[in-house]
Protein backbone atom coordinates (compact mmCIF):
# COMPACT_ATOMS: atom_id res chain seq x y z
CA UNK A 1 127.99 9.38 -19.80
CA UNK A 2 124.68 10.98 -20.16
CA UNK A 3 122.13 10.20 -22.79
CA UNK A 4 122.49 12.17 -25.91
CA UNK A 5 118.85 12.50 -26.92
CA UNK A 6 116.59 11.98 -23.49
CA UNK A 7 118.70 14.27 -20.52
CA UNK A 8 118.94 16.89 -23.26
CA UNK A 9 115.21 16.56 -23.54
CA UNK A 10 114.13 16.51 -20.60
CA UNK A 11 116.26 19.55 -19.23
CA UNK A 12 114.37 21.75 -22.23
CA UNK A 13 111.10 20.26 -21.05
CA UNK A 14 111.91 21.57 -17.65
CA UNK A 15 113.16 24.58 -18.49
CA UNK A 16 110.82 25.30 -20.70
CA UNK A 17 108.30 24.32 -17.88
CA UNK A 18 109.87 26.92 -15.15
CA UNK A 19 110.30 29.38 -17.72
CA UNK A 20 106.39 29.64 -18.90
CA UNK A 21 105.29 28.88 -15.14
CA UNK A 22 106.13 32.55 -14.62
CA UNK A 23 103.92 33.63 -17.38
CA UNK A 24 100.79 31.61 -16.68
CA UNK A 25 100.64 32.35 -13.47
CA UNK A 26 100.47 35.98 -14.04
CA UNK A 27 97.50 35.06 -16.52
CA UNK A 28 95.90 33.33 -12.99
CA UNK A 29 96.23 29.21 -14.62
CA UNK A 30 99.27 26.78 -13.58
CA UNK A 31 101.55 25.55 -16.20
CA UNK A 32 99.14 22.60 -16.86
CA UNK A 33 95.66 24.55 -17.11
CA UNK A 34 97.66 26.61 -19.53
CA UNK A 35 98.96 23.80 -21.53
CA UNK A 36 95.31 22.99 -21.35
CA UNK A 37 93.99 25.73 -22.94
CA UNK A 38 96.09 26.48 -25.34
CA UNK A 39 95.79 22.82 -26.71
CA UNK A 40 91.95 23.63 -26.75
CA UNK A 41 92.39 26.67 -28.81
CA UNK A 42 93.78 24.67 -31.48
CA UNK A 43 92.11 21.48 -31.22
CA UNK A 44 88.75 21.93 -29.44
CA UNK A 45 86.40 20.19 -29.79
CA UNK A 46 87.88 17.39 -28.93
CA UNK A 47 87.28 13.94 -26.95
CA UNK A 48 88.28 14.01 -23.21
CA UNK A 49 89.90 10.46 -24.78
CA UNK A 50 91.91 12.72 -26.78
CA UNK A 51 92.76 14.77 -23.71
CA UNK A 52 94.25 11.56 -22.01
CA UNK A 53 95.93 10.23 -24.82
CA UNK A 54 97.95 13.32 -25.54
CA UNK A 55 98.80 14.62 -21.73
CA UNK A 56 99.30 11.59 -20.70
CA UNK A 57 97.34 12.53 -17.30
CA UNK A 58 95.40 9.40 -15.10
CA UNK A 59 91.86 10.09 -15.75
CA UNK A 60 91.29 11.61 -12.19
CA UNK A 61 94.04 14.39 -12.67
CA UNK A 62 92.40 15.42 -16.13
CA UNK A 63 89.07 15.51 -14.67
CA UNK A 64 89.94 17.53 -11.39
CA UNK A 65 92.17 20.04 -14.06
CA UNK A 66 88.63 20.57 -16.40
CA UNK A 67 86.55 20.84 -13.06
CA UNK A 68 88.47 24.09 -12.24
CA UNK A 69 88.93 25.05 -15.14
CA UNK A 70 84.87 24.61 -15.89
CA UNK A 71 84.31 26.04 -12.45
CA UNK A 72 85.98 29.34 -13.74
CA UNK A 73 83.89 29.51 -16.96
CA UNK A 74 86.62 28.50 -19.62
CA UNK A 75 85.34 25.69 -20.74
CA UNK A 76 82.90 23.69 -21.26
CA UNK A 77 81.79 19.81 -21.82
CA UNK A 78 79.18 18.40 -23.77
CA UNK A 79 78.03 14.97 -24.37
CA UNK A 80 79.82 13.43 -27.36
CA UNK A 81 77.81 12.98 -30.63
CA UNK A 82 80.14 9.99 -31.93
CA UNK A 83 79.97 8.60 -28.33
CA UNK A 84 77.23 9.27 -26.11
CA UNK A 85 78.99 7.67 -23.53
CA UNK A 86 81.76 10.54 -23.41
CA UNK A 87 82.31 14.59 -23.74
CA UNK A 88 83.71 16.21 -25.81
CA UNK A 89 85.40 20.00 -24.59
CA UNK A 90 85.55 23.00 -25.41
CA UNK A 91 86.64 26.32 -24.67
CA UNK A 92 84.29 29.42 -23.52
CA UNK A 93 84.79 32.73 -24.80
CA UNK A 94 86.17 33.88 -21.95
CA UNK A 95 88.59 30.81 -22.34
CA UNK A 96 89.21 31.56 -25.79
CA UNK A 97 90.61 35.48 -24.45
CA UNK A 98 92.84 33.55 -22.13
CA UNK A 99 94.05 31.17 -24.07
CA UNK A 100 94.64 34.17 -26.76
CA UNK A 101 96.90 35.76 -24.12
CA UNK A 102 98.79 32.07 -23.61
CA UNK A 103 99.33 31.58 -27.23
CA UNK A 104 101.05 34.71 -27.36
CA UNK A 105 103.13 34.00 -24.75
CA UNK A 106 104.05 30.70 -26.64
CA UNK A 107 104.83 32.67 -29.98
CA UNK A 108 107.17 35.24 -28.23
CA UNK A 109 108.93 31.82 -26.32
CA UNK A 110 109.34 30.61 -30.15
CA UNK A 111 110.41 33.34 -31.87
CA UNK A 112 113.40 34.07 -28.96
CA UNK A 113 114.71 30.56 -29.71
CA UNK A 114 114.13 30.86 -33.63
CA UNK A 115 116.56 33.80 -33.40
CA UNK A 116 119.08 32.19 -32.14
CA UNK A 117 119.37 29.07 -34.56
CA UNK A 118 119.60 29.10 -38.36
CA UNK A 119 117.56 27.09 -40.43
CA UNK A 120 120.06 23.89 -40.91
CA UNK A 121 119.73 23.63 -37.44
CA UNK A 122 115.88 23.78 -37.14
CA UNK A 123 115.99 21.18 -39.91
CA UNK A 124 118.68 19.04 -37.69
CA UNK A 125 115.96 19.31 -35.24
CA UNK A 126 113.00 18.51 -37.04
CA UNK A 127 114.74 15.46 -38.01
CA UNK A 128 116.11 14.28 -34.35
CA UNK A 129 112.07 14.81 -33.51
CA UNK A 130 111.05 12.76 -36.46
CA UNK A 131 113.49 9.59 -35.85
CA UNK A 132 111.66 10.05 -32.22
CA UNK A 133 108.09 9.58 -33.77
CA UNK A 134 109.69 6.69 -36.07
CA UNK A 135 111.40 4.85 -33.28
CA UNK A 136 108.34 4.87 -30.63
CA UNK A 137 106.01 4.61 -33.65
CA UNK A 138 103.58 6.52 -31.23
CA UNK A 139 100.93 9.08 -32.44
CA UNK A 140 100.03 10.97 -29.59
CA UNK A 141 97.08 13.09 -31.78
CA UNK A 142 95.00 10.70 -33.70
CA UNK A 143 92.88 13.09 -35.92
CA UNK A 144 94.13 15.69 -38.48
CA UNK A 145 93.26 19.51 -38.28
């Protein structure tokens, strides 16, 4: 019998994956860069510590993902002022436009699957995602916006 929580969630995650691959890489970013950015747009500045703790990424993957990403002028990283040991990132304006253009795709994702539920079943959702969060008791995002 398959699991009733984690195989349905991790078919979503990879549809949802193979669905928005299509759409970032007609905006010229892999699925990842684009999950990149559009975290930025919301949460930048933030730690590269941050960055690691919520993609879950080895430290060498996240690096060589913000060296091309740097290398085509999105972003940027400057030394941290709460840790001068670390950086924190940021996006460019250019990656700001392009991350514009991946948020938008996100929104138009969201509102197709809003349409199709009603709001007792966004609410039974909400609530399978928060006995998730109580079960792990892991908080992937530390800080507040």
């Amino acid at each position: 019998m398959p699991l009733q929580f984690l195989s349905p969630i991790h078919k979503a995650s990879r549809q949802i994956g193979i669905y928005l691959e299509r759409a970032t890489i007609e905006l010229g970013v892999s699925p990842g860069e684009g999950h990149m950015l559009s975290y930025l747009r919301t949460y930048a500045p933030c730690p590269l510590s941050e960055l690691e703790r919520v993609f879950g990424h080895k430290r060498s993957t996240l690096t060589s993902m913000l060296d091309r990403l740097s290398d085509r002028g999105l972003l940027t990283r400057q030394i941290n002022p709460d840790d001068r040991r670390s950086f924190t990132i940021e996006l460019t304006p250019d990656g700001r436009k392009l991350a514009g253009k991946l948020q938008k795709v996100l929104e138009a994702f969201e509102h197709r699957v809003k349409e199709r539920i009603n709001d007792k079943q966004m609410a039974g959702f909400r609530s399978v995602m928060e006995a998730i969060a109580d079960v792990t008791h892991v908080k992937v995002r530390e800080r507040e916006v």
